[in-house]
C-alpha atoms as a PDB file:
ATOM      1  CA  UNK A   1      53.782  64.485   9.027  1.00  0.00           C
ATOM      2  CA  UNK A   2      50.246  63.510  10.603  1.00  0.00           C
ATOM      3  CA  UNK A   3      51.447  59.524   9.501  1.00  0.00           C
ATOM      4  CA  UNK A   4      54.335  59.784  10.840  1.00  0.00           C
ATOM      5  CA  UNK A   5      52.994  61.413  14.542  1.00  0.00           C
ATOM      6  CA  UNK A   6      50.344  58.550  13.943  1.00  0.00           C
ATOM      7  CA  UNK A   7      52.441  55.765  13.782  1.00  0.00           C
ATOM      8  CA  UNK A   8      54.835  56.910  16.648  1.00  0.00           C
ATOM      9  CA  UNK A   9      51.568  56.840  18.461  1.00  0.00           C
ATOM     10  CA  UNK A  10      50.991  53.289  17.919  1.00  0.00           C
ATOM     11  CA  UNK A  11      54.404  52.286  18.650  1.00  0.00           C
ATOM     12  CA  UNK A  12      54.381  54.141  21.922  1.00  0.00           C
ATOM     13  CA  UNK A  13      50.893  52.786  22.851  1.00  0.00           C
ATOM     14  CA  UNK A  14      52.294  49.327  22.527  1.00  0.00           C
ATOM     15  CA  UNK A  15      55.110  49.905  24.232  1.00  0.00           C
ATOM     16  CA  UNK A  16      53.556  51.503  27.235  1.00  0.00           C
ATOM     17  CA  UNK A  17      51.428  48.897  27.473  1.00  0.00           C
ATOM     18  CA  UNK A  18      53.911  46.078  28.138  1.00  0.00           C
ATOM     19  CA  UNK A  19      56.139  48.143  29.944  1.00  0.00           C
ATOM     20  CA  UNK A  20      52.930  48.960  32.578  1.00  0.00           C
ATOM     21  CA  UNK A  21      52.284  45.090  32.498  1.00  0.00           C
ATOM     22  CA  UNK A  22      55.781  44.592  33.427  1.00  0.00           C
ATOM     23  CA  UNK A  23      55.931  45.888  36.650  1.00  0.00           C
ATOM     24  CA  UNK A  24      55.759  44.545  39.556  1.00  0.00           C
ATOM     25  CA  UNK A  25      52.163  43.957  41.701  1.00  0.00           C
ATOM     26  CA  UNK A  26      51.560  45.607  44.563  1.00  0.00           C
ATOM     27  CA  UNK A  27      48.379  43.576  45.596  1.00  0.00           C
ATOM     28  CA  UNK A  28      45.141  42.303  44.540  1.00  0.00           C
ATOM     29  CA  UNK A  29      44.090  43.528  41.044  1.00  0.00           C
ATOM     30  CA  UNK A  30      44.526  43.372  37.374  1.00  0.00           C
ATOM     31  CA  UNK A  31      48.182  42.803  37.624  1.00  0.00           C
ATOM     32  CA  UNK A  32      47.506  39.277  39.528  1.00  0.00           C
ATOM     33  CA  UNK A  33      45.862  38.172  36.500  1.00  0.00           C
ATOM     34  CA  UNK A  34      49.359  38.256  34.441  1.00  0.00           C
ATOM     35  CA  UNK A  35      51.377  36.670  37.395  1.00  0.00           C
ATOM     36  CA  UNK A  36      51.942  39.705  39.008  1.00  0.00           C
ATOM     37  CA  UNK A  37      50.995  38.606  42.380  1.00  0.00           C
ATOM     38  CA  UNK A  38      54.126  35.823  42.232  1.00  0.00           C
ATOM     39  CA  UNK A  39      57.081  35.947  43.383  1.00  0.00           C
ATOM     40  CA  UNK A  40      59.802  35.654  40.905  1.00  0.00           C
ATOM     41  CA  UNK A  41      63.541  35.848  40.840  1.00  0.00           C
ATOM     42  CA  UNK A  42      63.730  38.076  37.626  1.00  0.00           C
ATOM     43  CA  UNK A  43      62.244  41.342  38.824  1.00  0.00           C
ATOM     44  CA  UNK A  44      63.139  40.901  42.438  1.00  0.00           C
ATOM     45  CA  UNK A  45      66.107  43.882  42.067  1.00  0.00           C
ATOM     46  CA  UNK A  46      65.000  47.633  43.262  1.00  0.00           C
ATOM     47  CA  UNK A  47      67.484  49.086  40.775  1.00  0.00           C
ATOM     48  CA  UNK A  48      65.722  46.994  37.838  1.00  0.00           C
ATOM     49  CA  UNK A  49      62.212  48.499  38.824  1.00  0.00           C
ATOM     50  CA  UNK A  50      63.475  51.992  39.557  1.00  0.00           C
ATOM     51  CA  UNK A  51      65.187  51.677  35.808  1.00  0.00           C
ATOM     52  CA  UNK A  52      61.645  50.485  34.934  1.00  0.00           C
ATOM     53  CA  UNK A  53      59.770  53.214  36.356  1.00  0.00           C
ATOM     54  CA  UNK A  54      61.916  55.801  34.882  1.00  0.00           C
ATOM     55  CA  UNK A  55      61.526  53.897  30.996  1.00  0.00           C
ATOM     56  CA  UNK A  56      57.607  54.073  31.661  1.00  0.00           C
ATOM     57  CA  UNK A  57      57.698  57.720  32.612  1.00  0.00           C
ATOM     58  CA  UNK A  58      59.746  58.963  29.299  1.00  0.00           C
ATOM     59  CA  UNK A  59      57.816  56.692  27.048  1.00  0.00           C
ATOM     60  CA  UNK A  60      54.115  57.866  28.697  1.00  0.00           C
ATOM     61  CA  UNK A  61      55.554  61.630  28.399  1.00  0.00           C
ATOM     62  CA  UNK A  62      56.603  61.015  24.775  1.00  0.00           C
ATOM     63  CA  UNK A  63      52.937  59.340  24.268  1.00  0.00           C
ATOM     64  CA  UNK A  64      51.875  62.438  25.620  1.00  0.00           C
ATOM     65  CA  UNK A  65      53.260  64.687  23.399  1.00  0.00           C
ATOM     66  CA  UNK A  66      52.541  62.727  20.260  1.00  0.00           C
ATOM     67  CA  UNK A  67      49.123  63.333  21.290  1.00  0.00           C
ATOM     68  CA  UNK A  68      49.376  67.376  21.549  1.00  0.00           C
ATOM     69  CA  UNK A  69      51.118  67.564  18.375  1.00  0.00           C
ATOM     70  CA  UNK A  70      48.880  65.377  16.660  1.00  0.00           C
ATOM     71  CA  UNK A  71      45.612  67.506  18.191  1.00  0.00           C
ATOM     72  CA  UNK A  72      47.732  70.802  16.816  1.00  0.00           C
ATOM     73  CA  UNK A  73      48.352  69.454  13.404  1.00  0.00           C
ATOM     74  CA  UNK A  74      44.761  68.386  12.904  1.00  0.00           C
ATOM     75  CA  UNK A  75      42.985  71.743  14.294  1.00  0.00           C
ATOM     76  CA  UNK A  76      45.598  73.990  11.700  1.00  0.00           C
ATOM     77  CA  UNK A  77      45.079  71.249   9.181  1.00  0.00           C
ATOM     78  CA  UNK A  78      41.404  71.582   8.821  1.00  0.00           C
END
């Protein structure tokens, strides 16, 4: 059960990763280094970043709680 907490883990790390690299900039920062800070006609649409915020939220709340039941099964395991 641990492996299989683990691995979801991974998978949602990864995932949460691109998805926060996906967004749009809004200035100056990291996000300029990945063309953030250009203009582009694919992730112009409000609806498409809205639908993008709202993916990033569930997957960093299910990150989340791979992470509590992971501490809980390793504090009753040992």
């Amino acid at each position: 059960m641990v492996i299989g907490f683990s691995i979801a883990l991974i998978v949602f790390s990864v995932l949460l990763m691109m998805l926060v690299l996906m967004h749009k900039g809004k200035g100056g920062g990291l996000s300029d280094m990945f063309g953030g800070g250009m203009q582009s006609s694919v992730g112009g649409s409000s609806v498409a970043e809205r639908n993008l915020d709202r993916i990033t939220i569930v997957i960093a709340l299910l990150w989340f709680a791979c992470i509590v039941v992971l501490g809980i099964l390793m504090k009753l395991g040992s």
